[in-house]
N, C-alpha and C. Protein backbone atom coordinates (compact mmCIF):
# COMPACT_ATOMS: atom_id res chain seq x y z
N UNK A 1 35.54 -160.94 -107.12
CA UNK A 1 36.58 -159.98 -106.82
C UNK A 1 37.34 -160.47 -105.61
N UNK A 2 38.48 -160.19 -105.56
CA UNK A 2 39.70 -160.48 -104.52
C UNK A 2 39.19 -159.31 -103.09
N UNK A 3 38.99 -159.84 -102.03
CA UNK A 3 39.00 -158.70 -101.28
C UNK A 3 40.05 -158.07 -101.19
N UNK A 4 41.17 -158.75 -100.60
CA UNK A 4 42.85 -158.60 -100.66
C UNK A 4 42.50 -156.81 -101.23
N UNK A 5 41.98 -156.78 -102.54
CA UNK A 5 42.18 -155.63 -103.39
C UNK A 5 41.45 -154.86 -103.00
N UNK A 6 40.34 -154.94 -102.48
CA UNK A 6 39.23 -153.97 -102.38
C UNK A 6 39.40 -152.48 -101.66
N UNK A 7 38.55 -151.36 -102.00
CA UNK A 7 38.70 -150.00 -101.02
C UNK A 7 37.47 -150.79 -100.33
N UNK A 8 37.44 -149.33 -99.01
CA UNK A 8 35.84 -149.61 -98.25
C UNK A 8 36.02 -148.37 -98.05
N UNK A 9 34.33 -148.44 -98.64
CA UNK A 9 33.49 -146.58 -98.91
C UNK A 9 32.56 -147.21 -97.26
N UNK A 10 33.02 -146.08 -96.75
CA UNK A 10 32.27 -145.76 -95.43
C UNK A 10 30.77 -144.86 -95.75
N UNK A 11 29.71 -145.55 -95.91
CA UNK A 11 28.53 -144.16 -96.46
C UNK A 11 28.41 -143.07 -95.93
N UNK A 12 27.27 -142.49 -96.15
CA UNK A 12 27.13 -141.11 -95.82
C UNK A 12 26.17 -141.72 -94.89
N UNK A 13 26.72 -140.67 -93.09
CA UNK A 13 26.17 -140.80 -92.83
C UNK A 13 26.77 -141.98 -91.60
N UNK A 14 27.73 -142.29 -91.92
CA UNK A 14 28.63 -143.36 -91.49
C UNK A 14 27.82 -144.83 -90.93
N UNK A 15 26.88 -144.85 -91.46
CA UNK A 15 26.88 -146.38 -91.40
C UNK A 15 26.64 -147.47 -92.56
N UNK A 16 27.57 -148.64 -92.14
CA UNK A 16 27.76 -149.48 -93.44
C UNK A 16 26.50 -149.98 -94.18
N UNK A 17 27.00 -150.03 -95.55
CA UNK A 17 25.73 -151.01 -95.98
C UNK A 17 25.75 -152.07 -95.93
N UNK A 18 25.26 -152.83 -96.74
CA UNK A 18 25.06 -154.56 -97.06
C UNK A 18 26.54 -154.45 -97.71
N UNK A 19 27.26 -155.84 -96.51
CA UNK A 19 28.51 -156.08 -97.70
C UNK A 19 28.77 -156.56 -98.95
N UNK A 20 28.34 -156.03 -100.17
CA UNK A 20 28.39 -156.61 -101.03
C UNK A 20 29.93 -156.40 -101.82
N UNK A 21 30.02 -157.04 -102.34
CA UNK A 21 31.49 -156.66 -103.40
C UNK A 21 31.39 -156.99 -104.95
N UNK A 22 31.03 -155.76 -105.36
CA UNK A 22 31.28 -155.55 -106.79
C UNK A 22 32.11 -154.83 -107.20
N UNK A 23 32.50 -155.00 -108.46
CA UNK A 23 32.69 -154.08 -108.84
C UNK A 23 32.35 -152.99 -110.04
N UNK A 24 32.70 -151.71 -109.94
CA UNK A 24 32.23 -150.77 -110.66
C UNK A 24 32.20 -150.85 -112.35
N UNK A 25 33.24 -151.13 -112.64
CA UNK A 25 33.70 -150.79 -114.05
C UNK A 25 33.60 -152.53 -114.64
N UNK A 26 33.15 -152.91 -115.75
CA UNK A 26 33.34 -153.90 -116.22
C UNK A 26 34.90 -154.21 -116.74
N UNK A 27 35.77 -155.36 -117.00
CA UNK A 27 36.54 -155.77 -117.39
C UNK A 27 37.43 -154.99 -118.72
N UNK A 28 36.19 -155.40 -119.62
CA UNK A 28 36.28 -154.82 -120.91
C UNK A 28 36.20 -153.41 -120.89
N UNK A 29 35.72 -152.46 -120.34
CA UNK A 29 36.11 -150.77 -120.40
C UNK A 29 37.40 -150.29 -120.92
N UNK A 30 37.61 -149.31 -121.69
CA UNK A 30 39.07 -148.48 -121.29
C UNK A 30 39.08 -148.07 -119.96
N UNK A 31 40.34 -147.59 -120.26
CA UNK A 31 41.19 -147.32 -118.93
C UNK A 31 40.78 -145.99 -119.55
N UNK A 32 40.51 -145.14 -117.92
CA UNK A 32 40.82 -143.36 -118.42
C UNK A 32 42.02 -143.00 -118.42
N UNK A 33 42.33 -141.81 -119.23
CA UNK A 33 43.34 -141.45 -119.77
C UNK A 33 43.61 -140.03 -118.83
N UNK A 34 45.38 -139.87 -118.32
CA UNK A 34 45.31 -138.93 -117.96
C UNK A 34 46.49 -137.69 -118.22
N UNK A 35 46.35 -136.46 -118.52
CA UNK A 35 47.33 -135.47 -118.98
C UNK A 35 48.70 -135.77 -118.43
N UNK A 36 49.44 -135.77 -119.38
CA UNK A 36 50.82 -135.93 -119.11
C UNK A 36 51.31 -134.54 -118.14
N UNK A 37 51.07 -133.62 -118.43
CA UNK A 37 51.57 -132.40 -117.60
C UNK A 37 50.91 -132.57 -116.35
N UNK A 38 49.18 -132.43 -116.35
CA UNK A 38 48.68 -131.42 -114.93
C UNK A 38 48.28 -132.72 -114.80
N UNK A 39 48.43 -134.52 -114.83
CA UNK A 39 47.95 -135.35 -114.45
C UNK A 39 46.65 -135.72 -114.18
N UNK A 40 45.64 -134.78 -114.85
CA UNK A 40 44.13 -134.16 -114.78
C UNK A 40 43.86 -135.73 -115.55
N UNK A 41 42.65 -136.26 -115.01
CA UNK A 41 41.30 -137.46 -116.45
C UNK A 41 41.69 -136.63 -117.49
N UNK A 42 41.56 -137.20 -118.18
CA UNK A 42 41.39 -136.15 -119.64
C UNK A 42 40.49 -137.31 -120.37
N UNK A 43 39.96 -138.58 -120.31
CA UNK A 43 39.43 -139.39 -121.13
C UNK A 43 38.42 -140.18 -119.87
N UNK A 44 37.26 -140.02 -119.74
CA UNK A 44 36.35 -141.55 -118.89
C UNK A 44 36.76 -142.82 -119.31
N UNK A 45 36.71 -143.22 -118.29
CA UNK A 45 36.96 -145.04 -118.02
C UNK A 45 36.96 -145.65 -117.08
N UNK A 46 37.84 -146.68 -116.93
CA UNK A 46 37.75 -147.27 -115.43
C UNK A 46 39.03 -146.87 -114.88
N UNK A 47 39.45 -146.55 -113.80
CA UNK A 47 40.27 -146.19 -112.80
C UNK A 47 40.47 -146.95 -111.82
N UNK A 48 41.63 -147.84 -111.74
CA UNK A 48 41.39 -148.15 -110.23
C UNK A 48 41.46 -147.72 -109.24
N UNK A 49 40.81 -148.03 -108.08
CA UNK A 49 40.74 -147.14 -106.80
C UNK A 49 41.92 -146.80 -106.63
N UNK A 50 43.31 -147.39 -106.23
CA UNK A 50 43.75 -146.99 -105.38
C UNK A 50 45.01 -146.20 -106.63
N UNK A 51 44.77 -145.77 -107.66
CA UNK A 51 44.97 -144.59 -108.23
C UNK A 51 43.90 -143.55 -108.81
N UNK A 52 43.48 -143.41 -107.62
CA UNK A 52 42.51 -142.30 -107.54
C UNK A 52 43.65 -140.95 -107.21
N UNK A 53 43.61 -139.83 -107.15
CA UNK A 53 44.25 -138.55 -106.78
C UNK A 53 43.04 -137.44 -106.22
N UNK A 54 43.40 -137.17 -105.61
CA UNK A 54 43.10 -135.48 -105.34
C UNK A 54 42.66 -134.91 -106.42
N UNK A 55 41.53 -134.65 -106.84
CA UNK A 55 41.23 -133.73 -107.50
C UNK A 55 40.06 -134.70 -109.35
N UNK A 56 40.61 -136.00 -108.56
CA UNK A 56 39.80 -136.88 -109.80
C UNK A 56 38.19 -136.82 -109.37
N UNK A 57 37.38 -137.67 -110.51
CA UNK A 57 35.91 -137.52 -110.17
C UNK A 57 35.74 -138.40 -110.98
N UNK A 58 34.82 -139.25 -110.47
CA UNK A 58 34.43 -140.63 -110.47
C UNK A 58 32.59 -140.52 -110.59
N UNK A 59 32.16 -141.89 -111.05
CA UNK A 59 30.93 -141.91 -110.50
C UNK A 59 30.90 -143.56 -109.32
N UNK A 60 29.92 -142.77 -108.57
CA UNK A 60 30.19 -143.82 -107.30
C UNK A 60 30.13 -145.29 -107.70
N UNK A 61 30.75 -146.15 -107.30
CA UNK A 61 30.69 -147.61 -107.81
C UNK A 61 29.18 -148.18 -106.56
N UNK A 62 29.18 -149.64 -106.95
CA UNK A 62 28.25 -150.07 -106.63
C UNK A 62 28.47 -150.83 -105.10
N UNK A 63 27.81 -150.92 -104.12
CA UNK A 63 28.29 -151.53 -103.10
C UNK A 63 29.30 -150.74 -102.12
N UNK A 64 30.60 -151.54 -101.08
CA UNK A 64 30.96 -150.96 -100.24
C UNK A 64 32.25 -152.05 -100.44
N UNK A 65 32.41 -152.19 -101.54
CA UNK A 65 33.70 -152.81 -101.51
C UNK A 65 33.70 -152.70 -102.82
N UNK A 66 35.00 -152.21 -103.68
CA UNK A 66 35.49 -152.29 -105.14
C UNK A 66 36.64 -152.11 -105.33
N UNK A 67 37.13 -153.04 -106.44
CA UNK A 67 38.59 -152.42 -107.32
C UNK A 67 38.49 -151.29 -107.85
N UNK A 68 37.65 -150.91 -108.70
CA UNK A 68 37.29 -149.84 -110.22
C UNK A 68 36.42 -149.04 -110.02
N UNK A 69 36.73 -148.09 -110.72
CA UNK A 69 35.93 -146.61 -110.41
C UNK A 69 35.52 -146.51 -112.09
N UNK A 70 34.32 -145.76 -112.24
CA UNK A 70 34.46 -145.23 -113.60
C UNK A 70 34.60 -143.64 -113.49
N UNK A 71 35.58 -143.52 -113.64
CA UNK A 71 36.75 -142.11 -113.47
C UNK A 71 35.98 -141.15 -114.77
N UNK A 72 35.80 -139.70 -114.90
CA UNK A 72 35.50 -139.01 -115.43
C UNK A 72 36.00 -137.39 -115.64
N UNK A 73 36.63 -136.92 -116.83
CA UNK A 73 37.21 -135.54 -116.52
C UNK A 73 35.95 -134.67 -115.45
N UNK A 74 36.79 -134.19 -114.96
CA UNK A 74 35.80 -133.13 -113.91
C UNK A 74 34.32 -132.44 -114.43
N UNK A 75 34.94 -132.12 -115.88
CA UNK A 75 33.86 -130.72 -116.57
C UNK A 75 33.00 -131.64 -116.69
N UNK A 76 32.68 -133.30 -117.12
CA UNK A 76 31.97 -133.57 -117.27
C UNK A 76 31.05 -134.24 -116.00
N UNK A 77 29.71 -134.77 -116.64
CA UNK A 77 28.44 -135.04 -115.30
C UNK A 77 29.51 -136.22 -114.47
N UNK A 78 29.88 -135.95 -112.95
CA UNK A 78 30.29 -137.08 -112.28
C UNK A 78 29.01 -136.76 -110.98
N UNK A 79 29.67 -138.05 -110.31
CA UNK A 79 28.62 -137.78 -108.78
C UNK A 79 29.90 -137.85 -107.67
N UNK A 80 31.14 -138.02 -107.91
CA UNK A 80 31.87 -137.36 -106.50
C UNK A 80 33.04 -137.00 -107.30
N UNK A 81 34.26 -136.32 -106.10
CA UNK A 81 35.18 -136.39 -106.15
C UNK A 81 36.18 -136.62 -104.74
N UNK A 82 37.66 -136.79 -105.45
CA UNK A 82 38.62 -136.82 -104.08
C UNK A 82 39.10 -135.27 -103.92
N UNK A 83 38.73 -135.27 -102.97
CA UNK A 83 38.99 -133.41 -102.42
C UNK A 83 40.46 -133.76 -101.32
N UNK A 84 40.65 -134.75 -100.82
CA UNK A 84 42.26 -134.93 -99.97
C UNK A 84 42.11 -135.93 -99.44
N UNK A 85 43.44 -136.20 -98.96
CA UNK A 85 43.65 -137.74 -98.96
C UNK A 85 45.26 -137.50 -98.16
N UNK A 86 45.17 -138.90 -97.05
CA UNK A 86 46.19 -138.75 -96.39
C UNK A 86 46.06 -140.47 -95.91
N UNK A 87 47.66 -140.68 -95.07
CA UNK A 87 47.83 -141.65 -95.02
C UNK A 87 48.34 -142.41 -93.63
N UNK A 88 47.81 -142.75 -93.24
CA UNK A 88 47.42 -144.03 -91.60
C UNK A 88 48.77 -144.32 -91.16
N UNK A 89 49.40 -144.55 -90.40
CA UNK A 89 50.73 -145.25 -90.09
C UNK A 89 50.80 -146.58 -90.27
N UNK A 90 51.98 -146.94 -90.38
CA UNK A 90 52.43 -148.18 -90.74
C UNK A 90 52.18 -148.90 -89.16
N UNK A 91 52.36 -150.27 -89.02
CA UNK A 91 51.74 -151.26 -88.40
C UNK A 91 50.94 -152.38 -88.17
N UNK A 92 49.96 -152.72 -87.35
CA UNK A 92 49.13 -154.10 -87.69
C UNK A 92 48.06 -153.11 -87.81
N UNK A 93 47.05 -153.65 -88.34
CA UNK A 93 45.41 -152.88 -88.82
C UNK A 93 44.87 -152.70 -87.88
N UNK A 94 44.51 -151.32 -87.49
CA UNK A 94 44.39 -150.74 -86.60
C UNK A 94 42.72 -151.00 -85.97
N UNK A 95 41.82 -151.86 -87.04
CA UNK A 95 40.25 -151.98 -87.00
C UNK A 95 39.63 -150.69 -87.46
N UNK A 96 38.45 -151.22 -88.12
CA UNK A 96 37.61 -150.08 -88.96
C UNK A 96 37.32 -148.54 -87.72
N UNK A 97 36.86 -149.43 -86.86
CA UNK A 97 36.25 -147.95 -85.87
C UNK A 97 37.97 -147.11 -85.98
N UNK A 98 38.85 -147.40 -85.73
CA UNK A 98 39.72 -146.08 -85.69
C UNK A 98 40.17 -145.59 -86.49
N UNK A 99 39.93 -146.52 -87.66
CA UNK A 99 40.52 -145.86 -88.76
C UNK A 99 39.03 -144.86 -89.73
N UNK A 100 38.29 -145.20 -89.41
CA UNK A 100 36.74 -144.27 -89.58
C UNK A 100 36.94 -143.21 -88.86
N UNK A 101 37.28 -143.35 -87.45
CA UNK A 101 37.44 -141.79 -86.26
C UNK A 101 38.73 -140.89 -87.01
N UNK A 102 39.77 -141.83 -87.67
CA UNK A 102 40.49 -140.75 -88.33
C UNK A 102 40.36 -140.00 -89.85
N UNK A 103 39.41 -140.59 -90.31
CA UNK A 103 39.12 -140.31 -91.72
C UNK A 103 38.01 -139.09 -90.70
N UNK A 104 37.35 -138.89 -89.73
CA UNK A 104 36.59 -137.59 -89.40
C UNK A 104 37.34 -136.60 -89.05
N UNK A 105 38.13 -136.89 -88.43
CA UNK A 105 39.31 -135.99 -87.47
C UNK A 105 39.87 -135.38 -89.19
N UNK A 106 40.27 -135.83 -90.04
CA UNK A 106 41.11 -135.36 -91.15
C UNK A 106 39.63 -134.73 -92.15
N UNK A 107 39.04 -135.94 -92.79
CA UNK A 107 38.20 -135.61 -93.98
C UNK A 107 37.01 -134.16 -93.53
N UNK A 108 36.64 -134.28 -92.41
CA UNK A 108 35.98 -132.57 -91.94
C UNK A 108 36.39 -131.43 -91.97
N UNK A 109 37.60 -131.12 -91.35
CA UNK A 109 38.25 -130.07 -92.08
C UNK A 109 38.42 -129.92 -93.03
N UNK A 110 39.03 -130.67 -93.43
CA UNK A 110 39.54 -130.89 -95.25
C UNK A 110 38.30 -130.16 -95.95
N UNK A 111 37.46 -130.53 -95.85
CA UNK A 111 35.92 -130.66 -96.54
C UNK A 111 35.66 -129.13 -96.50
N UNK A 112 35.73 -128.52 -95.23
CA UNK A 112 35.46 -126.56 -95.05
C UNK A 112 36.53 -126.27 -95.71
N UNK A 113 37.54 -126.97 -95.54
CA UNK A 113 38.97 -125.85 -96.61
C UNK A 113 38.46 -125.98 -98.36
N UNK A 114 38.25 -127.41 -98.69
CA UNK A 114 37.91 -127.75 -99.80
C UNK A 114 36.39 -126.82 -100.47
N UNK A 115 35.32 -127.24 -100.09
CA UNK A 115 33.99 -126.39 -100.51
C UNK A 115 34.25 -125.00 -100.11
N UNK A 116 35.10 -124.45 -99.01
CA UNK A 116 34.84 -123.17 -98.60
C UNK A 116 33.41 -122.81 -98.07
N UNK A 117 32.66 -123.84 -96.83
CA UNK A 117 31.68 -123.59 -96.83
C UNK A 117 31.73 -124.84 -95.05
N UNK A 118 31.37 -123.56 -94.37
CA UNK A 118 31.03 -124.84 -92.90
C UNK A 118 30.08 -125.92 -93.49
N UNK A 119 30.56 -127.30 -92.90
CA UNK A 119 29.86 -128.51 -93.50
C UNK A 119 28.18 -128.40 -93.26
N UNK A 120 28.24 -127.62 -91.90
CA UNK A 120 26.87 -127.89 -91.45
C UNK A 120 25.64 -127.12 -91.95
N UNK A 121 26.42 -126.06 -93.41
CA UNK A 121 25.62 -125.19 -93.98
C UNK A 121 25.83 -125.45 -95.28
N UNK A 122 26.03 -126.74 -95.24
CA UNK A 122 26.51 -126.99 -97.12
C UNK A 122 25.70 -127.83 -97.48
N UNK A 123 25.06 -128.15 -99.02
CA UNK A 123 24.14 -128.99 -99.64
C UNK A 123 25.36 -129.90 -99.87
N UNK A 124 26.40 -130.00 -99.79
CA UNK A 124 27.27 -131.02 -100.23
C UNK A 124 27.71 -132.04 -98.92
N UNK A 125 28.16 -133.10 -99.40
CA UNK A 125 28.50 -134.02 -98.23
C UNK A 125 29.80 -134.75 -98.51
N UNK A 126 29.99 -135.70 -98.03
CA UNK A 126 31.17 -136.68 -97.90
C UNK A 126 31.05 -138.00 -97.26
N UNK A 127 31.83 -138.83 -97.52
CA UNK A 127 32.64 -140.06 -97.05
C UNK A 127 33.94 -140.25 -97.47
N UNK A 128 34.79 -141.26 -96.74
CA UNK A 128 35.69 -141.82 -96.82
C UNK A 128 36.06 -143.04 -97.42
N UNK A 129 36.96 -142.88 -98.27
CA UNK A 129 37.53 -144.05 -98.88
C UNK A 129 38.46 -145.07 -97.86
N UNK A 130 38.82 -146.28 -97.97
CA UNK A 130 39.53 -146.34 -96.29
C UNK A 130 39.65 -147.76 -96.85
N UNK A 131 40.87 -148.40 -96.18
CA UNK A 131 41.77 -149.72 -96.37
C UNK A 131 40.92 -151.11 -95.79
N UNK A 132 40.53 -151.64 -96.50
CA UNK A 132 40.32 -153.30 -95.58
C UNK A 132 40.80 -153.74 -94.91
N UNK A 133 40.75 -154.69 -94.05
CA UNK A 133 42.11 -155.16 -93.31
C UNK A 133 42.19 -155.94 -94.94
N UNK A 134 41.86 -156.86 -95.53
CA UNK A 134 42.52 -157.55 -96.54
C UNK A 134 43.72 -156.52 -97.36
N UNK A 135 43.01 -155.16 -97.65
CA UNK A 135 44.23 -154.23 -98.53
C UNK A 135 45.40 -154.06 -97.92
N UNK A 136 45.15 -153.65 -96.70
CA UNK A 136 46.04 -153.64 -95.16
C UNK A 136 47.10 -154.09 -95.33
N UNK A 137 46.70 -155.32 -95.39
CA UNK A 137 47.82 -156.34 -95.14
C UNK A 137 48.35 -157.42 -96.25
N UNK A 138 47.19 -157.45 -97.64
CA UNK A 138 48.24 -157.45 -98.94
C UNK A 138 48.71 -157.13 -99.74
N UNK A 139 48.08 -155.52 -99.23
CA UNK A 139 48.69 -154.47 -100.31
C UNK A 139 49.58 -152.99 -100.09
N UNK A 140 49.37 -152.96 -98.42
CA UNK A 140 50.24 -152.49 -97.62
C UNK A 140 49.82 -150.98 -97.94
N UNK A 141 48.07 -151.19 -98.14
CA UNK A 141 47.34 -150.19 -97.98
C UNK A 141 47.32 -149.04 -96.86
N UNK A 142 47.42 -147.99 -96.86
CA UNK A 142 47.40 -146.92 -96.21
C UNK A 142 46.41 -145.48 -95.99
N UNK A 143 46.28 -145.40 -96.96
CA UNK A 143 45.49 -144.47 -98.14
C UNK A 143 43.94 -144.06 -97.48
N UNK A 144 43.73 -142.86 -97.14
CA UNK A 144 42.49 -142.38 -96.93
C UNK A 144 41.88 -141.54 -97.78
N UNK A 145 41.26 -141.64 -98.38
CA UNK A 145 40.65 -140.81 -99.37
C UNK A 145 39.21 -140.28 -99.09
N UNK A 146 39.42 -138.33 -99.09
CA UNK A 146 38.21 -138.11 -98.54
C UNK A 146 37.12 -137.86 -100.18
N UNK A 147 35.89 -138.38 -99.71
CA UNK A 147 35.09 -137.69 -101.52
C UNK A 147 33.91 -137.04 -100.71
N UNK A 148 33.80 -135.86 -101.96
CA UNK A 148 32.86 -134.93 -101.69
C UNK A 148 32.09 -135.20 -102.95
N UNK A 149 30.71 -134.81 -102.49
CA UNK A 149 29.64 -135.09 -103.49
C UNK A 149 28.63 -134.34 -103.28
N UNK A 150 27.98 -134.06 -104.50
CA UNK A 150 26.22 -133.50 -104.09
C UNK A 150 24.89 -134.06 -103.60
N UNK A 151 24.08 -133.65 -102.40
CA UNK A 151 23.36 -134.62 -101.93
C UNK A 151 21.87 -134.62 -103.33
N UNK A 152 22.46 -133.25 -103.52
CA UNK A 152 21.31 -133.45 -105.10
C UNK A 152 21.21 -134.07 -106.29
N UNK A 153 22.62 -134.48 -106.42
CA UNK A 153 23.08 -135.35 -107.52
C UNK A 153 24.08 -135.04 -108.43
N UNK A 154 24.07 -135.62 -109.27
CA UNK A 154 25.23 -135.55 -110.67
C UNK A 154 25.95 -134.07 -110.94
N UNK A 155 27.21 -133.78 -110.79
CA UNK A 155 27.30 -132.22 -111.46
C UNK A 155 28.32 -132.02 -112.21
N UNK A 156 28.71 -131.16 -112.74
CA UNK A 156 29.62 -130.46 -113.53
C UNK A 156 30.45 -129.77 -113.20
N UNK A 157 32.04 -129.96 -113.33
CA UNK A 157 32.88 -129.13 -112.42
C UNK A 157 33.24 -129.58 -111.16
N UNK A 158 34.66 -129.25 -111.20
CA UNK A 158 34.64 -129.28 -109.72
C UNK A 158 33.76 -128.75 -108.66
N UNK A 159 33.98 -129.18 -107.08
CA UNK A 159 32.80 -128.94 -106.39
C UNK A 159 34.14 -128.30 -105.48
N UNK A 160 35.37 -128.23 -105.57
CA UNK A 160 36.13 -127.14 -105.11
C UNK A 160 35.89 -125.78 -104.75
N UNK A 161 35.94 -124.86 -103.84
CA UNK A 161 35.47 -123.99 -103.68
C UNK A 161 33.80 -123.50 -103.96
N UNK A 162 33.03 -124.57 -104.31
CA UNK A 162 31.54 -124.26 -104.61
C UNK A 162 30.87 -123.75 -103.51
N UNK A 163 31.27 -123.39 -102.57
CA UNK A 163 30.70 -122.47 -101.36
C UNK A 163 28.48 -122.57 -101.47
N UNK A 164 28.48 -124.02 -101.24
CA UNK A 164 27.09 -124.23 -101.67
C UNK A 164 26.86 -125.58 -100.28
């Protein structure tokens, strides 16, 4: 895989893993399919990261660097989603530590508006999706993407308002 392309999943918990770079979705997969009106998955497949949206659900890829997601309509079993997502200023790459301090400053709130539930009383958790310097700077990456997930596992439905 090209790093150039890659996201970086910050874990839970915020510290990195082993850099490995895979990726999620094999070659050969479909592409998921998505509603022409409400822009909703409507079909599993592979997704690439950096058309992920607000409100998609994925199952987590492998490692801490990937192109491809395998994207999944909501109703069905995923293990995260993007609950909000915002975007870094333009400039030279600012280095991981600040751009991690701003994915907290943003993706924590987000997270109590999103679950409806103070973080520090919720079975649910999060990380950040967040730019390489390689995306940075050949893809003129910006893009923070917060995902919420269950620390229990796989679920059904959005985890929107799950006040859990």
């Amino acid at each position: 895989m090209n790093n150039t392309m890659a996201r970086r999943v910050l874990a839970a918990g915020f510290a990195l893993a082993a850099a490995t770079t895979l990726a999620a979705c094999g070659e050969d997969e479909a592409e998921a399919e998505r509603d022409g009106a409400s822009d909703e998955i409507t079909s599993a497949g592979t997704q690439d990261a950096f058309a992920l949206k607000v409100g998609d659900c994925f199952d987590e890829p492998d490692g801490t660097e990937f192109e491809d997601v395998a994207a999944v309509p909501c109703a069905e079993t995923h293990e995260a989603e993007i609950y909000h997502q915002f975007d870094l200023e333009d400039g030279d790459f600012p280095g991981q530590d600040a751009i991690d301090n701003e994915a907290i400053e943003e993706c924590g709130p987000a997270f109590e508006d999103f679950a409806q539930i103070a973080y520090d009383d919720s079975l649910l958790d999060w990380y950040p999706l967040t730019p390489t310097q390689g995306s940075w700077d050949g893809l003129d990456d910006r893009t923070v993407q917060c995902v919420i997930y269950d620390t229990e596992g796989p679920v059904e439905g959005t985890l929107e308002g799950a006040a859990r």
